[in-house]
Protein backbone atom coordinates (compact mmCIF):
# COMPACT_ATOMS: atom_id res chain seq x y z
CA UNK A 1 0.00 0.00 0.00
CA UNK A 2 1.60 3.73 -0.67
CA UNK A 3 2.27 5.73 2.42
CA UNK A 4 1.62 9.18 2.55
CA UNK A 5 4.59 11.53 4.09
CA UNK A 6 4.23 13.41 7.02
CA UNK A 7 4.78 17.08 6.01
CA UNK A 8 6.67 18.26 9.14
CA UNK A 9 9.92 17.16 9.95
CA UNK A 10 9.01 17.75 13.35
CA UNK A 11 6.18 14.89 13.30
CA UNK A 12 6.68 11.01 14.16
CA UNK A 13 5.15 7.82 13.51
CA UNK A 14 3.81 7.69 17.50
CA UNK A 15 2.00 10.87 16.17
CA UNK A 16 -0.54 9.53 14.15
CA UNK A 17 -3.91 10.39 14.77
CA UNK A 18 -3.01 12.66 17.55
CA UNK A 19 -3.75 16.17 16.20
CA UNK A 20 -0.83 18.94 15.59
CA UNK A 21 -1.08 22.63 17.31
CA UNK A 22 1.21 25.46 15.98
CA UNK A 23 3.30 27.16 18.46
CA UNK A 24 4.23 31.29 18.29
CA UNK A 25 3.60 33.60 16.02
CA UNK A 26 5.72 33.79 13.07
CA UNK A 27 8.00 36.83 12.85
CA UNK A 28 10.29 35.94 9.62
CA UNK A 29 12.15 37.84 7.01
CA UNK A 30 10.42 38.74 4.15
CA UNK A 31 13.38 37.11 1.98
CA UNK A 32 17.02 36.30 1.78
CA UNK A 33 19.98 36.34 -0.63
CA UNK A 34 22.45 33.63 -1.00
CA UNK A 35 24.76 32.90 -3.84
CA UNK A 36 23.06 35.20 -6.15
CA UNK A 37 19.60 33.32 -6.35
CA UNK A 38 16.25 34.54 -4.18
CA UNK A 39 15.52 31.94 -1.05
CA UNK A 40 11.86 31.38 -0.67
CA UNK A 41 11.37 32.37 3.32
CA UNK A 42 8.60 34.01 5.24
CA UNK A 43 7.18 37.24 5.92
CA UNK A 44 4.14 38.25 8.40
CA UNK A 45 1.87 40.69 6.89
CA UNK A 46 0.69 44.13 9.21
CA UNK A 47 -2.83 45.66 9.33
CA UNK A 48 -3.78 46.75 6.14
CA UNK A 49 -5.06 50.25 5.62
CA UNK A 50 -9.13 51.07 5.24
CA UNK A 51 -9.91 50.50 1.56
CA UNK A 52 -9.20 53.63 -1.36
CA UNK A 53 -11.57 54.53 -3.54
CA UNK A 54 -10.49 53.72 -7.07
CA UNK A 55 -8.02 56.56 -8.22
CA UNK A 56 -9.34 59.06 -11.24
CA UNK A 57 -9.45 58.07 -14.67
CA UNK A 58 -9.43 54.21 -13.54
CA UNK A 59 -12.29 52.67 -15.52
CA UNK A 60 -14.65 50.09 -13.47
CA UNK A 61 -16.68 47.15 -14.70
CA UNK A 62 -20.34 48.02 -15.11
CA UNK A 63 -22.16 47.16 -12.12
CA UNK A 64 -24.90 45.50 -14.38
CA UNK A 65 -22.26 43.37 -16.20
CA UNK A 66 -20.70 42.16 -13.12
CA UNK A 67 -24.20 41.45 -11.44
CA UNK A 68 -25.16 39.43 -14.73
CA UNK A 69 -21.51 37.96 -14.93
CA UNK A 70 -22.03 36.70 -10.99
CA UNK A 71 -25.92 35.55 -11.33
CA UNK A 72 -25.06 33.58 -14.69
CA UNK A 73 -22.76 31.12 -12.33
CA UNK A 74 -23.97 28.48 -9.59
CA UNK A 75 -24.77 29.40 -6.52
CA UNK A 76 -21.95 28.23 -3.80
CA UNK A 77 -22.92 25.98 -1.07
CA UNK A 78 -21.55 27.48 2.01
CA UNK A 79 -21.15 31.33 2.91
CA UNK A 80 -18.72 32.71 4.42
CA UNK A 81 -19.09 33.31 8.44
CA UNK A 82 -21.58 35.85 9.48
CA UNK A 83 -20.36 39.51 9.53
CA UNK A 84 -16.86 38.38 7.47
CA UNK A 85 -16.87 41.64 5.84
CA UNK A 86 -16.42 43.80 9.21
CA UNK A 87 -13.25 41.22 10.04
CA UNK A 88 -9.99 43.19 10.48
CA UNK A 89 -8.35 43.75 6.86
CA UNK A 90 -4.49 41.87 6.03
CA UNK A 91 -3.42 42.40 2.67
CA UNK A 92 -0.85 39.76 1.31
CA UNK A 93 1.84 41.64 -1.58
CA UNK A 94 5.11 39.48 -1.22
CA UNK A 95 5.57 37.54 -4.62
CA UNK A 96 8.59 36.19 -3.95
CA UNK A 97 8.39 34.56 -0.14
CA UNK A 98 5.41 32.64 1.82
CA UNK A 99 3.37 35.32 3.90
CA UNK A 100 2.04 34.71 7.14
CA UNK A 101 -1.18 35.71 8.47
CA UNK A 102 -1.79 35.40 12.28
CA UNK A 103 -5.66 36.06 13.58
CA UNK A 104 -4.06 36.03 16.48
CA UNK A 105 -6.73 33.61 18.05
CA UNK A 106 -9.66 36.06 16.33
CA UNK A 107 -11.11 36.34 12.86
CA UNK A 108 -9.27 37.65 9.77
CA UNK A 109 -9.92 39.06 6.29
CA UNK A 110 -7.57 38.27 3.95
CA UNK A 111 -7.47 40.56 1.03
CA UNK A 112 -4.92 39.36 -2.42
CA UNK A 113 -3.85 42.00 -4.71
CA UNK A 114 -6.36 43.10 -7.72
CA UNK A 115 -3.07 42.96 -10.12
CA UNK A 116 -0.48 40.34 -9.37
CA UNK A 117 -0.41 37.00 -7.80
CA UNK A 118 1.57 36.48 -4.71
CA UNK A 119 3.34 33.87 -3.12
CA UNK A 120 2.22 31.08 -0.75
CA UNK A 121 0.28 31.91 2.44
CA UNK A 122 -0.01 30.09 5.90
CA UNK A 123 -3.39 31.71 7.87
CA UNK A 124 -2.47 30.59 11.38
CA UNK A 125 -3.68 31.16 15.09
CA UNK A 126 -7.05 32.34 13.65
CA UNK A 127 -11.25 31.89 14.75
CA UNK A 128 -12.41 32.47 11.38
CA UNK A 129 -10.47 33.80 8.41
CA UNK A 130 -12.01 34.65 4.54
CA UNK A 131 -10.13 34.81 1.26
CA UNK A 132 -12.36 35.43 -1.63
CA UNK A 133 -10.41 35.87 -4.84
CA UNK A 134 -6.65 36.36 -5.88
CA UNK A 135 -4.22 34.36 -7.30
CA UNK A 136 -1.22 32.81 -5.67
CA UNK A 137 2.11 31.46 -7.50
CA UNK A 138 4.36 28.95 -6.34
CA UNK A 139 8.04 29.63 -5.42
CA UNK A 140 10.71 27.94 -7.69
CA UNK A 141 11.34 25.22 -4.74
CA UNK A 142 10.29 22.06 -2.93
CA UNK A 143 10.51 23.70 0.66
CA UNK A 144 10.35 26.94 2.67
CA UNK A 145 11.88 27.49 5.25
CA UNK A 146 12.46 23.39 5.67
CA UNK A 147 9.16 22.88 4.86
CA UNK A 148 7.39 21.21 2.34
CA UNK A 149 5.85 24.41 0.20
CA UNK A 150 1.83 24.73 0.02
CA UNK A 151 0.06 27.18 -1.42
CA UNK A 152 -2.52 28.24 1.31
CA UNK A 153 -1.62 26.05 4.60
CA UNK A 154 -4.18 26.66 7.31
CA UNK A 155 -2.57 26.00 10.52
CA UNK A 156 -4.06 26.11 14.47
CA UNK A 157 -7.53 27.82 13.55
CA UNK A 158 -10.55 26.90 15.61
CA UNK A 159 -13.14 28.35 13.53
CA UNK A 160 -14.52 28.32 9.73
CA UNK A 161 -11.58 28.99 6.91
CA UNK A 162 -13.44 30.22 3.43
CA UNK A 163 -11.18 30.29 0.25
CA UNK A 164 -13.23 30.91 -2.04
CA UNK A 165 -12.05 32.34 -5.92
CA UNK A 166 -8.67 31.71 -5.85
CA UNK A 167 -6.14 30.34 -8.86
CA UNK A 168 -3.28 28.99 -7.53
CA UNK A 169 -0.65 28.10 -10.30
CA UNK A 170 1.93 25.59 -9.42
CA UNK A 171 3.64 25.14 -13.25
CA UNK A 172 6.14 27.17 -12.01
CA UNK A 173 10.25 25.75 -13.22
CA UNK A 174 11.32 24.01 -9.68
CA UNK A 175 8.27 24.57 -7.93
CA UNK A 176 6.69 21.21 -5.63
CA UNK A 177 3.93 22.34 -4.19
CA UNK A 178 0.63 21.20 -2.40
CA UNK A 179 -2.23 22.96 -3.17
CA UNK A 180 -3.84 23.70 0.37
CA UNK A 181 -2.93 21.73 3.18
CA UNK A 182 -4.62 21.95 6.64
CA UNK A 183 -3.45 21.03 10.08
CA UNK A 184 -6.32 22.61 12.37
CA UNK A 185 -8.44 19.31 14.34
CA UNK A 186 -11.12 22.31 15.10
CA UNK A 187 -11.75 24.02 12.23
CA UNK A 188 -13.96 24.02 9.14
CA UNK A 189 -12.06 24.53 6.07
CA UNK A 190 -14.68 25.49 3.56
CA UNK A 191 -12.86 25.26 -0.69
CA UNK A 192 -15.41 26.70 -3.06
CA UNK A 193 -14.18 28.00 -6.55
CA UNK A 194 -10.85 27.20 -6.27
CA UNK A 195 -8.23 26.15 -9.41
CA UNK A 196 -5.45 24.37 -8.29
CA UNK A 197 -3.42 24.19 -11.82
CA UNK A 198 0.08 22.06 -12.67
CA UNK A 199 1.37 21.24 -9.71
CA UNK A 200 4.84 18.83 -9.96
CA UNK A 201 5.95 16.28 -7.41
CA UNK A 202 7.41 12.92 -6.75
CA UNK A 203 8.08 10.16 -4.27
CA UNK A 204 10.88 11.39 -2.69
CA UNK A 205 10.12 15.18 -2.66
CA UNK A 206 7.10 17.14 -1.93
CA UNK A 207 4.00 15.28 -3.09
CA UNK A 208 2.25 17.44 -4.37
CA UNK A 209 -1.77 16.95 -3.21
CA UNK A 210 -4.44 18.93 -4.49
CA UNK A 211 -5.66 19.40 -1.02
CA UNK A 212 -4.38 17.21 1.82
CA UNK A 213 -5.92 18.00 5.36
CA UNK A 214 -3.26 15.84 7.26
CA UNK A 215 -3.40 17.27 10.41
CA UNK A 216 -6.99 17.40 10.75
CA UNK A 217 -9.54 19.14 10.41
CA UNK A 218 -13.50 18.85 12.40
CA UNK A 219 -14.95 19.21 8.78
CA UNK A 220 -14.25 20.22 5.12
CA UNK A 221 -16.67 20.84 2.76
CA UNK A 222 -15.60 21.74 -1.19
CA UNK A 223 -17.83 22.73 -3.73
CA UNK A 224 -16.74 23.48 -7.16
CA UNK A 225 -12.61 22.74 -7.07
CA UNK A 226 -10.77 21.65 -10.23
CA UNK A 227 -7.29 20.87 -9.71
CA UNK A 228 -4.52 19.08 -11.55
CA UNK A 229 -1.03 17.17 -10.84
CA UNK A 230 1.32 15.00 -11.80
CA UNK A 231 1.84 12.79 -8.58
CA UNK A 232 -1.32 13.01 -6.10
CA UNK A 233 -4.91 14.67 -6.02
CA UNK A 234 -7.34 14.99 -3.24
CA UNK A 235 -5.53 13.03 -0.02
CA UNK A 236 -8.29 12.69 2.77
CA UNK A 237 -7.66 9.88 4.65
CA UNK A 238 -6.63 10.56 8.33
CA UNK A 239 -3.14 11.01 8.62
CA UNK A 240 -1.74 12.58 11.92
CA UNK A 241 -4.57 14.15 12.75
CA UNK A 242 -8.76 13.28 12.93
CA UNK A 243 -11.17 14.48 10.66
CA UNK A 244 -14.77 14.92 11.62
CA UNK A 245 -16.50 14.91 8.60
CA UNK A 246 -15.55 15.60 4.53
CA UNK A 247 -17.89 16.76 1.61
CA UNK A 248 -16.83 17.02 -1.66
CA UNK A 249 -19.30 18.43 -4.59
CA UNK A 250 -18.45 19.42 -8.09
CA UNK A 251 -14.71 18.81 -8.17
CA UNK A 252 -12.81 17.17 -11.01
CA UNK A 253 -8.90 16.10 -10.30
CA UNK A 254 -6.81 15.83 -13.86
CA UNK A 255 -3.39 13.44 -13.48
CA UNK A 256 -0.83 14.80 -15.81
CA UNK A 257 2.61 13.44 -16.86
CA UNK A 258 4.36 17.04 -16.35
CA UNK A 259 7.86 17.02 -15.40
CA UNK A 260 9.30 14.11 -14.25
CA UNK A 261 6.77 11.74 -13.07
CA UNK A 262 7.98 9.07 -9.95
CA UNK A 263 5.20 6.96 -8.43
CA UNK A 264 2.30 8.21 -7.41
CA UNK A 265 -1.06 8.86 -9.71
CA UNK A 266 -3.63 8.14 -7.12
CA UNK A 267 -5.80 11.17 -7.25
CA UNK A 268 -8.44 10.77 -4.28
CA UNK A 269 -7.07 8.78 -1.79
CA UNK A 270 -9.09 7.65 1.34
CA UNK A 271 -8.70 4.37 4.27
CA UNK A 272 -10.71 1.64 4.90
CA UNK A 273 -9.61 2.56 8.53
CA UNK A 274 -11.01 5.84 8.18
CA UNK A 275 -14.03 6.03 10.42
CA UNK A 276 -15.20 9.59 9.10
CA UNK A 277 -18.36 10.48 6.84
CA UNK A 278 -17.01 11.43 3.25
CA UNK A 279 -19.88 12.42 0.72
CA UNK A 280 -18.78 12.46 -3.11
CA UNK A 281 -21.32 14.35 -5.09
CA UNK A 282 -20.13 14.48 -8.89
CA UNK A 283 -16.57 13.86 -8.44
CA UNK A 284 -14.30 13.60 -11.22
CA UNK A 285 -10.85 11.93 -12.22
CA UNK A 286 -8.99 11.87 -15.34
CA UNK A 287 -6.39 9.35 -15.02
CA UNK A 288 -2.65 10.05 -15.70
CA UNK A 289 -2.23 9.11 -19.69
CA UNK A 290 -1.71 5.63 -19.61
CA UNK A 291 -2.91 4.59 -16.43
CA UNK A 292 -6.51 2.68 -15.31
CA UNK A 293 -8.81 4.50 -13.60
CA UNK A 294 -8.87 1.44 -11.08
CA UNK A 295 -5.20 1.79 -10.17
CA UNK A 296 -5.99 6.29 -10.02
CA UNK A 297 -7.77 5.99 -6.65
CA UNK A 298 -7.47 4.54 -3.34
CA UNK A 299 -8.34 1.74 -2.32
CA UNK A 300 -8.07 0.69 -5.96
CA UNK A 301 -9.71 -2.67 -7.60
CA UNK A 302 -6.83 -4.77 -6.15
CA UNK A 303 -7.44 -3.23 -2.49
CA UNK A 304 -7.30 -6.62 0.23
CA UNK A 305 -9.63 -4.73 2.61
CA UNK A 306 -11.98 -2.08 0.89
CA UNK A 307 -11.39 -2.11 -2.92
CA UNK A 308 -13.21 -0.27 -5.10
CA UNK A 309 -15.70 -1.69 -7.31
CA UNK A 310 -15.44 -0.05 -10.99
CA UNK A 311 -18.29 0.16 -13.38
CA UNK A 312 -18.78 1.78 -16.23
CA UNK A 313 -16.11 4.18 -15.62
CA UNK A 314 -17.50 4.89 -12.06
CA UNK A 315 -15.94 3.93 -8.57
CA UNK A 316 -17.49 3.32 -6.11
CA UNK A 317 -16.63 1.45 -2.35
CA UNK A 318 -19.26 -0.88 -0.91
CA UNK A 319 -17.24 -2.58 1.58
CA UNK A 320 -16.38 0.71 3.10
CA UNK A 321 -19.57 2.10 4.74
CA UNK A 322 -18.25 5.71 5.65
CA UNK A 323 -17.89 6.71 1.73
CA UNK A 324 -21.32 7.67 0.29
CA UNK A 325 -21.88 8.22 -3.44
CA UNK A 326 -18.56 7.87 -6.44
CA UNK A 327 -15.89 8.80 -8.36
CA UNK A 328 -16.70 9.20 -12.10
CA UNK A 329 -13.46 8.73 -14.98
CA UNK A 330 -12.52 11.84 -16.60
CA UNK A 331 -13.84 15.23 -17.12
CA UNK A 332 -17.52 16.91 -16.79
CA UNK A 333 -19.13 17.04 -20.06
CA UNK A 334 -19.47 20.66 -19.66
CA UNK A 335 -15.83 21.32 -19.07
CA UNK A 336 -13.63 21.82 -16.15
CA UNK A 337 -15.92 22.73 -13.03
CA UNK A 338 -13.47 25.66 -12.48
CA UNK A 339 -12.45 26.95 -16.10
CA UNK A 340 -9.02 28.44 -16.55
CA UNK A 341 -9.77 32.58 -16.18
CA UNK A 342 -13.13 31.87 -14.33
CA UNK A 343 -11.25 33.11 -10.66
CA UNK A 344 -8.28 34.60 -9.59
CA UNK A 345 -7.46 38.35 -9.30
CA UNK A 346 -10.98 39.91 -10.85
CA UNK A 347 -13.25 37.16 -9.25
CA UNK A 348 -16.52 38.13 -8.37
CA UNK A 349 -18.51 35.77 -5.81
CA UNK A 350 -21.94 34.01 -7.36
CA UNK A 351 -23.62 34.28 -4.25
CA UNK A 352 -24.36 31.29 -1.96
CA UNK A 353 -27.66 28.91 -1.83
């Protein structure tokens, strides 16, 4: 059976299941210079400023287009918290470095910039946090700061995380990245409208998930999340941490043969020993070129335990009682659930059900 990594160095075997708190804030350097080349480390953002008004002469959407632009999309699931909008203001600008955004044990509003994407981001120590829209690019490395890189890690929160809108872009020359990781046991990590495109990995480096919540997490729920990678997709079983609950709508997970390819290629990965509810509701995989669908998710058709039962090009896992609904091969008839320039740094929100 494949094992997955743990993603700290600072994690052991006789800490499985047992779920991971962050310690102190981080205070880091925005960046640092050795032998010529930029090193990927950390910065923490500060309070951002009230919002400006748009300067003169800057020309706006219509507010009838973007209304008819946002009303022409589905309706999101899940909302953001209550009153997000009133939540103290952190802008994120460093391109070239992972930011850090403390809540500092309250709620956060996370704001990207409306022109450039930025670097990875950690949102740590927080109740609630929102990001809706912005684009983040990876760094041209496997690690920061001895880390395995991800995109948007969401570490020690208690509350409910929303990312919501945002293209992350991992086809970046030397860049192994995970798409968003969480270690938080108490939180809800809530992954609506998210693109999660070319991300690189392989056995022996960073492996490059989709979304991997191994550190826990009391619930996720993701609606509308199209991702792609060359090693590993959605990775949900319980790893070092529990998981309460998982719901997974409207997501399709594309295996590529980018870079160089070592292992891997399962692209939603759960346990028969996992003991949590997971709901699939029109979940998609498109199989690395050459490989079955059978042998793209786990348990696969040879499983001892729990395998999956394939028909018609849809998995599904009867022996294994906590998985409700299945895994359909390939794409959505109608295209990518998250199409390439549908979020990112001009997204506008549909609205929630």
């Amino acid at each position: 059976m494949p094992r997955s990594r743990f993603v700290s160095s600072q994690n052991s075997a006789s800490a499985t299941r047992r779920a991971i708190t962050g310690g102190g804030r981080s205070r880091w350097v925005a960046l640092a210079i050795a032998v010529g080349c930029l090193v990927p480390v950390t910065t923490t953002v500060t309070d951002a400023a009230a919002p400006q008004a748009s300067a003169p002469g800057v020309a706006l959407a219509s507010p009838q287009l973007e209304l008819a632009a946002a009303t022409s999309r589905p309706k999101l699931s899940w909302a953001p918290p209550a009153g997000y909008a009133n939540y103290p203001v952190k802008k994120v600008t460093a391109t070239t470095s992972m930011t850090t955004v403390s809540g500092r044990g309250g709620d956060v509003l996370i704001k990207l910039p409306t022109d450039r994407a930025v670097g990875p981001i950690m949102i740590a120590d927080c109740r609630n946090a929102v990001i809706i829209g912005g684009s983040i690019r990876a760094l041209p490395s496997a690690k920061v700061n001895g880390h395995d890189q991800r995109a948007i890690y969401v570490r020690n929160c208690t509350g409910t995380v929303h990312i919501e809108g945002v293209n992350i872009d991992g086809a970046v020359s030397g860049a192994q990245t995970d798409g968003i990781a969480a270690n938080a046991p108490k939180a809800i990590l809530q992954i609506q409208n998210v693109r999660v495109n070319g991300l690189r990995g392989g056995s022996t480096g960073n492996h490059s998930d989709v979304f991997q919540p191994w550190g826990g997490l009391r619930e996720y729920r993701i609606d509308r999340l199209t991702g792609s990678s060359n090693f590993q997709g959605l990775h949900v079983f319980e790893n070092t941490g529990p998981i309460g609950r998982g719901t997974i709508r409207n997501t399709n997970i594309v295996g590529t043969n980018d870079g160089t390819v070592s292992k891997g290629g399962y692209y939603l990965w759960t346990d028969c020993n996992d003991d949590y509810p997971l709901a699939l509701d029109g979940v998609y995989v498109s199989p690395r070129p050459g490989r079955p669908f059978g042998q793209s998710v786990w348990p696969s058709v040879t499983h001892k335990q729990c395998a999956a039962t394939v028909a018609n090009g849809v998995a599904t896992w009867p022996k294994d009682s906590s998985i409700t609904g299945s895994v359909r091969q390939g794409r959505p008839s109608s295209g990518d659930f998250v199409p390439a320039g549908s979020v990112g740094q001009s997204y506008t929100s549909p609205g929630y059900r």
